[in-house]
Protein backbone atom coordinates (compact mmCIF):
# COMPACT_ATOMS: atom_id res chain seq x y z
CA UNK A 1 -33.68 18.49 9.97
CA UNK A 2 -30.87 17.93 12.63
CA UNK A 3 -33.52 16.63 15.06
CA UNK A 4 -34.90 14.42 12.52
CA UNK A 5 -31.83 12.96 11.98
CA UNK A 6 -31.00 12.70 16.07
CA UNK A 7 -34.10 10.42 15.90
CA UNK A 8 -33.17 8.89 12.95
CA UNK A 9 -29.60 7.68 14.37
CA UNK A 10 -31.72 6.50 17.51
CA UNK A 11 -33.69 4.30 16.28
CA UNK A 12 -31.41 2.76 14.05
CA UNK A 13 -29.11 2.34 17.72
CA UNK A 14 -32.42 0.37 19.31
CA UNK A 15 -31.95 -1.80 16.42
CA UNK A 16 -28.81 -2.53 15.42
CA UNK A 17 -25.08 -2.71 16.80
CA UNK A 18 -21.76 -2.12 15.13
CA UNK A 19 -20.72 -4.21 12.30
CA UNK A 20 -17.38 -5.49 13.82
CA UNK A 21 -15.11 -4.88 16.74
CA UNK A 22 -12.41 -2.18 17.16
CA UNK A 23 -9.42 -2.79 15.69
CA UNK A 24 -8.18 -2.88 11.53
CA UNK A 25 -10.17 -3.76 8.15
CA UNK A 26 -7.82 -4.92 5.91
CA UNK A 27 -7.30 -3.78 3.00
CA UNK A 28 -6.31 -7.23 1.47
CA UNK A 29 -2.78 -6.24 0.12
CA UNK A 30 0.58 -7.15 2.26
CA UNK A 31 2.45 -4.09 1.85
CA UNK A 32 -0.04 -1.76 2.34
CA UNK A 33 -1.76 -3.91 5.44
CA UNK A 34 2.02 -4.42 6.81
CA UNK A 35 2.23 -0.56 6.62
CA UNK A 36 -0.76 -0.15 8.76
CA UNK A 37 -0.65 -2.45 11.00
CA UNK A 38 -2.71 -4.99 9.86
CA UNK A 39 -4.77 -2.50 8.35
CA UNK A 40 -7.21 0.57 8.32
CA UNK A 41 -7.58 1.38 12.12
CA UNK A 42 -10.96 1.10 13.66
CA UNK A 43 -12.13 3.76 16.16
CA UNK A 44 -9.77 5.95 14.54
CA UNK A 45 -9.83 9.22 12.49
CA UNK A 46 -8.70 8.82 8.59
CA UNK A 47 -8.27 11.23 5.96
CA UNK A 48 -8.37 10.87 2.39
CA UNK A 49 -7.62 14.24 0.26
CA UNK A 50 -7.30 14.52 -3.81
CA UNK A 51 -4.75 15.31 -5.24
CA UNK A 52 -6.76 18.29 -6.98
CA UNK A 53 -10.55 18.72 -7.10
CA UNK A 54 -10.33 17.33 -10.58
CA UNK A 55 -9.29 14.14 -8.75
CA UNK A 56 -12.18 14.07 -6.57
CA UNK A 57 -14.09 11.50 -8.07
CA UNK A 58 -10.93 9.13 -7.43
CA UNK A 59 -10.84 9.90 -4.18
CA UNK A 60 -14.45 9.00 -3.23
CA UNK A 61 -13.85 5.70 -5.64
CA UNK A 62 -11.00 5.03 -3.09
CA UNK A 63 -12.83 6.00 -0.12
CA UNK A 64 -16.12 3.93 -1.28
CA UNK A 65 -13.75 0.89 -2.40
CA UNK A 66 -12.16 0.73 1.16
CA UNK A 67 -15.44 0.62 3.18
CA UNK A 68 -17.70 -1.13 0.94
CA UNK A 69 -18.54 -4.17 2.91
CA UNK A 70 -19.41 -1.43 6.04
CA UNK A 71 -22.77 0.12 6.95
CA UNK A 72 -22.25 3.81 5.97
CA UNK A 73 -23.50 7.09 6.48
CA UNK A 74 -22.23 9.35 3.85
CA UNK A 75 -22.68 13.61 4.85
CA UNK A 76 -22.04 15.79 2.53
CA UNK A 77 -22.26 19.62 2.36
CA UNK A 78 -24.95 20.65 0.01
CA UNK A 79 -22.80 22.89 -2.08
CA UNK A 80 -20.47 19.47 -3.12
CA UNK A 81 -23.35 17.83 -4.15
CA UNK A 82 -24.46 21.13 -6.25
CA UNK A 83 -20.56 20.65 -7.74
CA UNK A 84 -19.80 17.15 -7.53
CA UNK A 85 -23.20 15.14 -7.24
CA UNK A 86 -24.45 12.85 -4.82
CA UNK A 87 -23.05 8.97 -4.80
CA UNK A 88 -24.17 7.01 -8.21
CA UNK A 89 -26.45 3.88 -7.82
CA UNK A 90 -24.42 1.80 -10.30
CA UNK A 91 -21.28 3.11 -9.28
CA UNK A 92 -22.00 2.23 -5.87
CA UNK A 93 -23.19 -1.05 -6.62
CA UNK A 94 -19.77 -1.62 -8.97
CA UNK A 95 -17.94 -0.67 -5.59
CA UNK A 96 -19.48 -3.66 -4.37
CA UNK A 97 -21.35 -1.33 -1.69
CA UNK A 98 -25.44 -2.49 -1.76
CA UNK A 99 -28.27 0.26 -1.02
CA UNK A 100 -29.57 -0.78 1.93
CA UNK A 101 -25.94 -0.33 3.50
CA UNK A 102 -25.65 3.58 2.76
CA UNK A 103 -27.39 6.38 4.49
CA UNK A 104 -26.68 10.16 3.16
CA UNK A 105 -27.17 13.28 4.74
CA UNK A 106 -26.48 17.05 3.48
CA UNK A 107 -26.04 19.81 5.57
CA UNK A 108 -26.22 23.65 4.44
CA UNK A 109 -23.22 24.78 6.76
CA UNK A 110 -19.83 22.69 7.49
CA UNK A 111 -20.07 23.50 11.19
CA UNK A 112 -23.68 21.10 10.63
CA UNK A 113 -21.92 18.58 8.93
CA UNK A 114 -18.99 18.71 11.59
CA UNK A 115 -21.45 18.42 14.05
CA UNK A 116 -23.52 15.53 12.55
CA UNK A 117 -20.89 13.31 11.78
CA UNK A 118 -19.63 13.84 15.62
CA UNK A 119 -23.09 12.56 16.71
CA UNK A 120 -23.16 9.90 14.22
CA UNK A 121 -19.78 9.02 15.37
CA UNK A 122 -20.86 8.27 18.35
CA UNK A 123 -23.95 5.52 17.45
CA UNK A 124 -22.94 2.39 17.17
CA UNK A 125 -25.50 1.11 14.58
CA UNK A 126 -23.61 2.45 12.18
CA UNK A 127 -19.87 0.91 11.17
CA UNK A 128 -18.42 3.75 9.42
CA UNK A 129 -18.99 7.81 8.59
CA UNK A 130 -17.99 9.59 5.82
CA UNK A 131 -17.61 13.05 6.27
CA UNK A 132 -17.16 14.83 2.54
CA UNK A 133 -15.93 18.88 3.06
CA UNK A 134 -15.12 21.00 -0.29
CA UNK A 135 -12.68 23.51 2.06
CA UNK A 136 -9.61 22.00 2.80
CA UNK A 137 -8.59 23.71 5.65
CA UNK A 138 -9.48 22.46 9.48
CA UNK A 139 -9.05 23.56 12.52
CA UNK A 140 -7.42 20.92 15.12
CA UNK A 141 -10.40 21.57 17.19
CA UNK A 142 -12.75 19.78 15.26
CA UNK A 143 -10.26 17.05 14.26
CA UNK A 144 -9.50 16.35 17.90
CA UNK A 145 -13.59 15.77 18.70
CA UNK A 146 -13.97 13.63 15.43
CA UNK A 147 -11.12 11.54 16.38
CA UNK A 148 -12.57 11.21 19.86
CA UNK A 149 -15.83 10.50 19.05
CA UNK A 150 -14.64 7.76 16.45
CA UNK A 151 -12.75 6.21 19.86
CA UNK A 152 -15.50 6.30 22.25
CA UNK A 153 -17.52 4.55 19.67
CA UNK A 154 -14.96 2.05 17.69
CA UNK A 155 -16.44 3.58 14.39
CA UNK A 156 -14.30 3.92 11.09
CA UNK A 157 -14.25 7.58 10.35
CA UNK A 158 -13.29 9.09 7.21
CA UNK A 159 -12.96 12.92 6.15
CA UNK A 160 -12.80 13.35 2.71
CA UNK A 161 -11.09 16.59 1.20
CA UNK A 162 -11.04 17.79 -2.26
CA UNK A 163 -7.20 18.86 -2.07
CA UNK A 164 -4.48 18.12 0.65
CA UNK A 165 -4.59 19.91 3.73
CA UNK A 166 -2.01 21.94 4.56
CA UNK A 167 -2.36 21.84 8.65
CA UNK A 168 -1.67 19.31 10.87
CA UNK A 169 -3.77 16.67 12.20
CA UNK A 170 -5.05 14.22 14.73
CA UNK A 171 -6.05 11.66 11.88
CA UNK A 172 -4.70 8.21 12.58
CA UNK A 173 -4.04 8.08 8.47
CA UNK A 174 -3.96 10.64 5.64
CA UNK A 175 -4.01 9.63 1.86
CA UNK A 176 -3.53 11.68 -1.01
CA UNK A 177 -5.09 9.71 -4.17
CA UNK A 178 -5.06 10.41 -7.87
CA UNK A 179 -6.45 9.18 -11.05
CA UNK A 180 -3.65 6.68 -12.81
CA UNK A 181 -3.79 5.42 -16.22
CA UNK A 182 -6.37 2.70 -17.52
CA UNK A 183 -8.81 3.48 -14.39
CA UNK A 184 -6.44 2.82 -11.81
CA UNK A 185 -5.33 5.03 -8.28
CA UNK A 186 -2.72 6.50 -7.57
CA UNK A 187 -2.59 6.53 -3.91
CA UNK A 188 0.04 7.91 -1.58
CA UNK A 189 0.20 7.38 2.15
CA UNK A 190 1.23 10.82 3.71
CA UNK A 191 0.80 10.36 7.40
CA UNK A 192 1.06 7.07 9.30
CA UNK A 193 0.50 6.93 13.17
CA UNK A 194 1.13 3.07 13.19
CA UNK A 195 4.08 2.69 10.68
CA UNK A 196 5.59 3.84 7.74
CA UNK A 197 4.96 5.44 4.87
CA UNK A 198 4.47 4.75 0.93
CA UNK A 199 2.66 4.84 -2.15
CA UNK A 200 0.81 2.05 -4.16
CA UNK A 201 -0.74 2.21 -8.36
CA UNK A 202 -3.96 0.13 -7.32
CA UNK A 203 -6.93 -1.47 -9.49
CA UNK A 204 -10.61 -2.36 -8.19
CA UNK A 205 -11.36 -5.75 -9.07
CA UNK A 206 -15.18 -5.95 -9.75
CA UNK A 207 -14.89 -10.08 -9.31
CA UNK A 208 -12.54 -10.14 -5.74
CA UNK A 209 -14.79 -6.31 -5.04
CA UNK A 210 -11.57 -4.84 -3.09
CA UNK A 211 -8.22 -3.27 -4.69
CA UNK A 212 -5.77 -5.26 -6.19
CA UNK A 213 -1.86 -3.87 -6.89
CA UNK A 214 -1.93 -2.69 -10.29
CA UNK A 215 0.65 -4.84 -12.91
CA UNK A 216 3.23 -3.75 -14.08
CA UNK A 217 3.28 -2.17 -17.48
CA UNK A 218 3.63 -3.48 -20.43
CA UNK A 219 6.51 -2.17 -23.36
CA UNK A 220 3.99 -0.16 -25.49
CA UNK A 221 6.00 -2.03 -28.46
CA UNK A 222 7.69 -5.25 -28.86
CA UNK A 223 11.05 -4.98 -30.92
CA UNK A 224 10.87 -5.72 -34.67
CA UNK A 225 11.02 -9.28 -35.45
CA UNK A 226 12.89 -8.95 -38.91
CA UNK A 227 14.46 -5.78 -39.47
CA UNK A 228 17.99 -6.47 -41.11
CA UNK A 229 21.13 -4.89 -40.18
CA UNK A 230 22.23 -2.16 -42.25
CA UNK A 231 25.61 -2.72 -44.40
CA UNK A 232 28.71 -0.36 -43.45
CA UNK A 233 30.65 0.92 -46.45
């Protein structure tokens, strides 16, 4: 299987080239594009964590909603597609991400799917890699080759976690999202090699297909219009 996919990623190199040129994909929102630098770094290491694994799906929703106008490949260890299942057609297509742009592989071990999304890292007929692992804990080893092979290559590469990682990293970014109210995401940036830090409430527009800053709230009830005063005795 991993020499079908070496093949695989070579003949899609004959015929293609990179979607873009290093340097940001904006995200579309000031603050958060201010924060970064004029956005999500290209050639760069990012990673994007849950909150909890019951906040998974919000964090491939965010992951999905940031790249969807790349050419993807999507690995994914087989055990979190046993657990979580593999990316939804109509979801996908909601995220504004079309078919022909998504590749997915599985991989039985994590040291296969640490190694294939190295090599795809490196192949520049494909824009960006996403790189889904249900342990949360890395060793700097294999963050400093992903990181290096995103560099080499100017490819957007994105590790996605099921909880936050506790050591540290090479990772140009790291996000911690959660599921908000009224199907919104609650994201957090936690690490920030080009700026500061923060945290955003965002919404996916389906109409604009990138993330908009949420609204503010609403007063869950407006005041009484006729309620009369009571008399003191």
């Amino acid at each position: 299987m991993i020499e079908q996919l070496r093949q695989h990623l070579q003949a899609l190199q004959k015929t293609a080239v990179l979607d873009g040129t290093p340097g940001c994909l904006p995200l579309g929102i000031a603050s958060i594009d201010a924060a970064l630098g004029g956005g999500l770094a290209r050639g760069a290491l990012h990673e994007i964590a849950a909150v909890s694994e019951a906040h998974l799906a919000a964090a491939i929703g965010f992951a999905l909603g940031l790249v969807s106008s790349c050419r993807l490949l999507w690995l994914a260890e087989d055990m979190a597609l046993a657990e979580s299942g593999a990316p939804y057609g109509p979801g996908l297509d909601a995220s504004g991400l079309k078919p022909e742009q998504l590749l997915t592989v599985s991989a039985a071990r994590r040291c296969d799917l640490l190694w294939a999304m190295e090599e795809a890292l490196r192949c520049r007929a494909i824009a960006t890699v996403i790189g889904e692992l249900r342990q949360s804990d890395l060793d700097m080893v294999a963050l400093r080759r992903l990181s290096l092979a995103a560099a080499e290559s100017g490819a957007l590469a994105l590790l996605l976690r099921c909880a936050p990682p506790r050591e540290a990293s090479t990772a140009a970014t790291r996000w911690i999202v959660g599921a908000a109210p009224k199907s919104r995401f609650a994201v957090q940036l936690t690490r920030n090699r080009r700026g500061p830090l923060g945290s955003w409430i965002l919404e996916w527009s389906d109409d604009d297909e990138r993330f908009l800053l949420a609204t503010p709230a609403q007063p869950v009830a407006a005041p009484a219009l006729d309620r009369p005063h009571r008399k003191v005795v």
